[in-house]
Protein backbone atom coordinates (compact mmCIF):
# COMPACT_ATOMS: atom_id res chain seq x y z
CA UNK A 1 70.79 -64.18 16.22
CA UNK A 2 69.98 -61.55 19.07
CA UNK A 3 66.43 -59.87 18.52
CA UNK A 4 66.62 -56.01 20.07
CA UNK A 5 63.21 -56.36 21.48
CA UNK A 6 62.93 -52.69 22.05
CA UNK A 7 63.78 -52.27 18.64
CA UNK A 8 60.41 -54.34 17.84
CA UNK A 9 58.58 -52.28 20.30
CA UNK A 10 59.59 -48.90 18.23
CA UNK A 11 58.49 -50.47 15.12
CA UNK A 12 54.72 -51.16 16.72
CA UNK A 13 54.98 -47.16 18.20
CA UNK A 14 55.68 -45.84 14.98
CA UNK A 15 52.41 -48.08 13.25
CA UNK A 16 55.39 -49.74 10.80
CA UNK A 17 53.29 -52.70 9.08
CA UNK A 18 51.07 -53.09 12.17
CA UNK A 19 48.33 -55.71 10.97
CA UNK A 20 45.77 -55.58 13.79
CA UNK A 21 44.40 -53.27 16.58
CA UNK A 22 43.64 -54.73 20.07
CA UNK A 23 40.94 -52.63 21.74
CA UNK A 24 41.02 -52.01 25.52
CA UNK A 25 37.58 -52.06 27.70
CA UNK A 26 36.91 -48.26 28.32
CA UNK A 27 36.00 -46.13 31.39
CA UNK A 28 32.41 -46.89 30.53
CA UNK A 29 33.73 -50.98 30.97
CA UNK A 30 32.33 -50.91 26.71
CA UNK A 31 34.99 -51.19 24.03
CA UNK A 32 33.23 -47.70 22.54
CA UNK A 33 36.78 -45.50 23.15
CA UNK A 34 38.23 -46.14 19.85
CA UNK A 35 41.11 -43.13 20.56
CA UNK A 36 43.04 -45.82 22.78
CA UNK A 37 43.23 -48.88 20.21
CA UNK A 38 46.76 -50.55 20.13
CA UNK A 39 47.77 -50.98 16.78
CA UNK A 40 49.99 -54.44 16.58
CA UNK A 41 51.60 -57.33 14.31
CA UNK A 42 49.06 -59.64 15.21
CA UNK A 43 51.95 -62.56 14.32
CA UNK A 44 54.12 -61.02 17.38
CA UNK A 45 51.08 -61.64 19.95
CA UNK A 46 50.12 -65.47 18.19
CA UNK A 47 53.49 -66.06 18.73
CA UNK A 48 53.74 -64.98 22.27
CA UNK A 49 50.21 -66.90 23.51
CA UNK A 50 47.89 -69.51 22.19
CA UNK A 51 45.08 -67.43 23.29
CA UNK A 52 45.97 -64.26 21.03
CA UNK A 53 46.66 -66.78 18.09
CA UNK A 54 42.96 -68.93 17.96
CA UNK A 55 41.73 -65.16 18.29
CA UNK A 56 43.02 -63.91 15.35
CA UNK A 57 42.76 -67.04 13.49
CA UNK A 58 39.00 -67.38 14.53
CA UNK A 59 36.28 -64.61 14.30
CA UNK A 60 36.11 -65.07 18.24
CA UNK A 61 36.59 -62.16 20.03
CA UNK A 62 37.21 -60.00 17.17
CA UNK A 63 34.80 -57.31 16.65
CA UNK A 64 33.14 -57.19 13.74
CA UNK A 65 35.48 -58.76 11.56
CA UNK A 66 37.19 -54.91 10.95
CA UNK A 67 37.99 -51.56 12.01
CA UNK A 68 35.63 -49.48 9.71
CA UNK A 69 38.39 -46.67 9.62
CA UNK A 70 41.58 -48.75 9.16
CA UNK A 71 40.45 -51.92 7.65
CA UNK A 72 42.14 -53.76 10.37
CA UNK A 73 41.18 -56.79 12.47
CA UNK A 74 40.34 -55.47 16.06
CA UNK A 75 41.16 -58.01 18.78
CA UNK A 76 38.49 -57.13 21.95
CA UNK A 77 40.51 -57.21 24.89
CA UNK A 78 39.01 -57.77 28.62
CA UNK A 79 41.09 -55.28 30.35
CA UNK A 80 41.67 -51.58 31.19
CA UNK A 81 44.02 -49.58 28.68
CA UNK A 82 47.19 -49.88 31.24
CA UNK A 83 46.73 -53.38 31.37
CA UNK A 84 46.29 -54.26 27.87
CA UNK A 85 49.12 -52.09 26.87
CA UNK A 86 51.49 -53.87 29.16
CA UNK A 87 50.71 -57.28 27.53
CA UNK A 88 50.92 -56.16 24.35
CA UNK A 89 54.11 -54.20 25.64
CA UNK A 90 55.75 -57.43 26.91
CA UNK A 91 54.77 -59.51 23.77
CA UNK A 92 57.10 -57.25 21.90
CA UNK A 93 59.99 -56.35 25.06
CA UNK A 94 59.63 -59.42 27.07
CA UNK A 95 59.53 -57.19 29.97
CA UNK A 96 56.67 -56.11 32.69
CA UNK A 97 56.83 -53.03 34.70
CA UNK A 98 55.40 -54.08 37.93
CA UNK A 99 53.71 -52.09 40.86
CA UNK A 100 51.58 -52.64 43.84
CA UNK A 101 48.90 -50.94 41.89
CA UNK A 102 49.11 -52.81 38.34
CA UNK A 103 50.16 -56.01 39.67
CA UNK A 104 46.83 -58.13 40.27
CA UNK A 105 45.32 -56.99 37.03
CA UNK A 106 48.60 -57.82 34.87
CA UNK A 107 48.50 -61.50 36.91
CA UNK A 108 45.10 -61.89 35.71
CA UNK A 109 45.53 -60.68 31.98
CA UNK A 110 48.61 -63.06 31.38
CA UNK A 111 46.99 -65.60 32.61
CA UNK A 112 43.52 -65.02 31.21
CA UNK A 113 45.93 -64.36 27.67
CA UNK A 114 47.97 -67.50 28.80
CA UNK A 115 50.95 -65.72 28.76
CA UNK A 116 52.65 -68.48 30.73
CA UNK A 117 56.39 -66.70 31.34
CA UNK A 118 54.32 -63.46 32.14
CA UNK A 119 52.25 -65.01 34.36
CA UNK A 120 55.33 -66.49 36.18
CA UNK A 121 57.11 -63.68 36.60
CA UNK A 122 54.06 -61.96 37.84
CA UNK A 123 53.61 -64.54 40.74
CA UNK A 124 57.51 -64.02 41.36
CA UNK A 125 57.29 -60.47 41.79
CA UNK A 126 54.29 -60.79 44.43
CA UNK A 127 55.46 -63.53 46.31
CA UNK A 128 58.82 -61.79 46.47
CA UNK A 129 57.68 -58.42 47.82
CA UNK A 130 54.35 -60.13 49.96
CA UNK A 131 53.85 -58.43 53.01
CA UNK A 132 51.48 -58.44 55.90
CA UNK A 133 49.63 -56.20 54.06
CA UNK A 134 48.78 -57.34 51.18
CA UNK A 135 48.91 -61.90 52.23
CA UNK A 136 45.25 -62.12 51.80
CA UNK A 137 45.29 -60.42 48.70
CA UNK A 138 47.91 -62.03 47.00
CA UNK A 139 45.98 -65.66 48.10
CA UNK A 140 42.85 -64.38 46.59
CA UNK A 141 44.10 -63.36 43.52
CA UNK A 142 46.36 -66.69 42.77
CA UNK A 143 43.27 -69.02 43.26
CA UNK A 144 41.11 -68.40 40.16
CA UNK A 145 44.77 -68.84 37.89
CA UNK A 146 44.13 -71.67 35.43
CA UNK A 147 48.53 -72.34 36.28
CA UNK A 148 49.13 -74.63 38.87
CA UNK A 149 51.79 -71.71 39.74
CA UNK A 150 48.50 -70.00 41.23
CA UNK A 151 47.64 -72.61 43.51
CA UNK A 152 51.69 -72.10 44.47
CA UNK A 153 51.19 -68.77 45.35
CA UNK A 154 48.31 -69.08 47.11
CA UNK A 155 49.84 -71.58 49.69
CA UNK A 156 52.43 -69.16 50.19
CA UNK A 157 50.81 -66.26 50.85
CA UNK A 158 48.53 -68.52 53.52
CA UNK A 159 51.65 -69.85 55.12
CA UNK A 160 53.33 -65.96 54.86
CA UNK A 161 49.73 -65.19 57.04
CA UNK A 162 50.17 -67.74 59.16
CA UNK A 163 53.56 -67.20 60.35
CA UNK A 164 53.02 -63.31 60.97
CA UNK A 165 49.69 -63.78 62.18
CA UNK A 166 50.30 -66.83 64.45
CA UNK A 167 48.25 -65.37 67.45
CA UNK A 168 45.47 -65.18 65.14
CA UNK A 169 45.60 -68.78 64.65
CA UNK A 170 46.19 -70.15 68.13
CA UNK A 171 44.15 -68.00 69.87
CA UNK A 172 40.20 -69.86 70.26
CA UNK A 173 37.39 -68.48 68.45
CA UNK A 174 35.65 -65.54 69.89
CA UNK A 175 32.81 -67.81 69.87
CA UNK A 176 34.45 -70.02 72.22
């Protein structure tokens, strides 16, 4: 059987049967902006990560216990609104759209979700387009991953610095 994941995806924009609401950190970094909740089947997301499904199975991390308006569990999430939405948009498409801009805080929210084929294709994506820009970045964002991919991608974005900034690493110490 084929599943049209976009299909799914409609079915969570229209609010058809969605169970649970997962609540973005605001502009004010509080979870106060109730206008940008994400209504969702909370079995789609426990099926996607282990972290989403002890979450809804557990009172931990839910606020309150319901939304007073909707009578719906309300999942706090750790993340800006674009962020959160593109989990929750790959638990139901499978897909990430990826950016210079989004792409550290999407590597960080699969991986703090435990969203292990999001995570991987995150660390793809910036190891494929690193550039001399961006090497040191890329290293300091892989450490903290809990994957071992992160360590991965951490060695290659020191070895991508290394090779295009060789004379920095021959050259002696200006305190030499």
């Amino acid at each position: 059987m084929v599943v049209d994941h976009h299909r799914l995806d409609r079915v969570r924009e229209v609010l058809v049967l969605c169970d649970g609401l997962v609540r973005p950190l605001g502009y004010d970094n509080t979870h106060s902006d109730k206008s940008r909740d994400i209504r969702v089947h909370r079995v789609v997301l426990a099926a996607m990560a282990p972290c989403f499904r002890a979450k809804f199975h557990s009172s931990a991390g839910m606020e309150g216990a319901e939304d007073e308006k909707d009578d719906l569990p309300v999942l706090l999430s750790n993340y800006d609104w674009p962020t959160t939405s593109a989990v929750v948009r790959y638990a139901y498409t499978g897909k990430l759209e990826l950016s210079s801009e989004t792409v550290v805080p999407q590597l960080h929210a699969a991986d703090f979700y435990q969203v292990d084929l999001a995570t991987e294709a995150v660390l793809d994506f910036i190891v494929e387009n690193m550039s001399a820009d961006d090497c040191l970045v890329v290293h300091d964002a892989a450490l903290p991953l809990q994957s071992g991919r992160g360590e991965m991608a951490a060695r290659r974005a020191l070895d991508f610095a290394r090779a295009h900034f060789c004379l920095l690493y021959t050259s002696p110490s200006p305190r030499d």
